[in-house]
Protein backbone atom coordinates (compact mmCIF):
# COMPACT_ATOMS: atom_id res chain seq x y z
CA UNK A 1 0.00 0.00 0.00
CA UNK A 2 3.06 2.56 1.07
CA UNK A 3 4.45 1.48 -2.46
CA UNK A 4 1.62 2.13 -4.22
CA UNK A 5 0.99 5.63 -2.64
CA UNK A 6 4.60 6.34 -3.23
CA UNK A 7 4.56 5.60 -7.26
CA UNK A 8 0.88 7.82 -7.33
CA UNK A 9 3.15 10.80 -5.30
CA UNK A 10 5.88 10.61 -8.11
CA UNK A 11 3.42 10.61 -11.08
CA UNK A 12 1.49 13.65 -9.27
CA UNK A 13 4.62 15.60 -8.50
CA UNK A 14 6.11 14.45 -11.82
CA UNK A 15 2.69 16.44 -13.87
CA UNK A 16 3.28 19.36 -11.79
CA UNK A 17 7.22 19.46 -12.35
CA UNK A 18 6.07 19.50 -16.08
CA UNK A 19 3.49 22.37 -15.36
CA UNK A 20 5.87 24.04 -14.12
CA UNK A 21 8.43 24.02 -16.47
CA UNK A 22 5.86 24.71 -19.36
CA UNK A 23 4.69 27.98 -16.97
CA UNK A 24 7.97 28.98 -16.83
CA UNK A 25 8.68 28.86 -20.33
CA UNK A 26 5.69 30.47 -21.43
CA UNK A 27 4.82 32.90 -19.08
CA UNK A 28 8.19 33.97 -17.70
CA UNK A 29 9.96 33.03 -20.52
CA UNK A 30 12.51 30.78 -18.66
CA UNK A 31 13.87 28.71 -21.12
CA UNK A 32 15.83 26.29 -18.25
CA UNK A 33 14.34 25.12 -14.95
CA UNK A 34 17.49 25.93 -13.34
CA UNK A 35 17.02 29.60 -14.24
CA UNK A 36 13.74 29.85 -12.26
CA UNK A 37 16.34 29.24 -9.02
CA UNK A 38 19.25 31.55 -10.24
CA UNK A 39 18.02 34.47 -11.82
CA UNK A 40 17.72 37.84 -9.42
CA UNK A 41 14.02 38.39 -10.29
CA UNK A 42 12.71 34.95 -9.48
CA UNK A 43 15.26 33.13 -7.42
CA UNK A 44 13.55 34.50 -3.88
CA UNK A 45 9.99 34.91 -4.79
CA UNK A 46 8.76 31.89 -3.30
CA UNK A 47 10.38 29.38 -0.72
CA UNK A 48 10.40 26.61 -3.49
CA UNK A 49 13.91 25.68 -4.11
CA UNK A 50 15.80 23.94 -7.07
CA UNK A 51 16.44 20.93 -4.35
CA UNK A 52 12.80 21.00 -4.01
CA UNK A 53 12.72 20.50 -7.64
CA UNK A 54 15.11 18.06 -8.11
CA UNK A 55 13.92 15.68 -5.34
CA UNK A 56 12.88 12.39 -5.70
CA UNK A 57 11.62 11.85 -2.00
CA UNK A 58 8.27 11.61 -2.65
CA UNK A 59 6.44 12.97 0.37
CA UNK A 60 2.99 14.57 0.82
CA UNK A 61 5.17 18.17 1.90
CA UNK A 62 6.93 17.62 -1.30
CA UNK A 63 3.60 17.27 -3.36
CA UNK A 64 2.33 20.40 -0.69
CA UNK A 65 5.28 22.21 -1.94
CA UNK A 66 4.43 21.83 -5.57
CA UNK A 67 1.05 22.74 -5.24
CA UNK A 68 1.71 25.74 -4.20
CA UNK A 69 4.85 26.86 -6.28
CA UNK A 70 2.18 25.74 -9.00
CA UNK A 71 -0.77 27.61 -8.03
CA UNK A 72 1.64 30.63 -6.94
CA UNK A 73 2.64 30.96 -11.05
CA UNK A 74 -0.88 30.38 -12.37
CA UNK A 75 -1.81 33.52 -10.05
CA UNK A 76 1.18 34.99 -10.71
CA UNK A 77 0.59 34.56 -14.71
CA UNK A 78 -2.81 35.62 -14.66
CA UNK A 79 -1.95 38.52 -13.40
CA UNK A 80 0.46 39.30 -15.50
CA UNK A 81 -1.39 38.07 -18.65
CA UNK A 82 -1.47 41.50 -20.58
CA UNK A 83 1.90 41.74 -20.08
CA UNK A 84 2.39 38.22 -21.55
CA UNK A 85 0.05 39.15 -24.06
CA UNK A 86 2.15 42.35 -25.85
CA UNK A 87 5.27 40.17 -26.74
């Protein structure tokens, strides 16, 4: 049963690594994860960190921490849209 809950974890957190990456590309035009964690305008704006990222202990704070690195760039992007929008 821990097994099984353990592979689901890694294919949720695995769909929301890839949302990710795909936000960051298209809305913040990030063309490398790695850049999210490194570049002075986005490297501090949340407490999601590149090991956060890169981990493959798949725990229910991990899959918390997603979630809300996730829902922090939808907001983030929808607020921005018209921004997005002129280039």
């Amino acid at each position: 049963m821990q097994e099984q809950k353990r592979l689901n974890m890694s294919r949720f957190i695995g769909q929301l690594r890839n949302e990710l990456m795909e936000i960051w590309r298209s809305q913040i035009f990030l063309e490398k994860p790695e850049m999210r964690f490194s570049h002075p305008n986005y490297a501090t704006v949340t407490a999601f960190t590149e090991a956060d990222f890169d981990s493959d202990l798949y725990t229910e704070e991990l899959l918390e921490k997603f979630e809300k690195e996730l829902e922090f760039w939808k907001q983030f992007s929808e607020k921005n849209r018209h921004l997005v929008d002129l280039v």
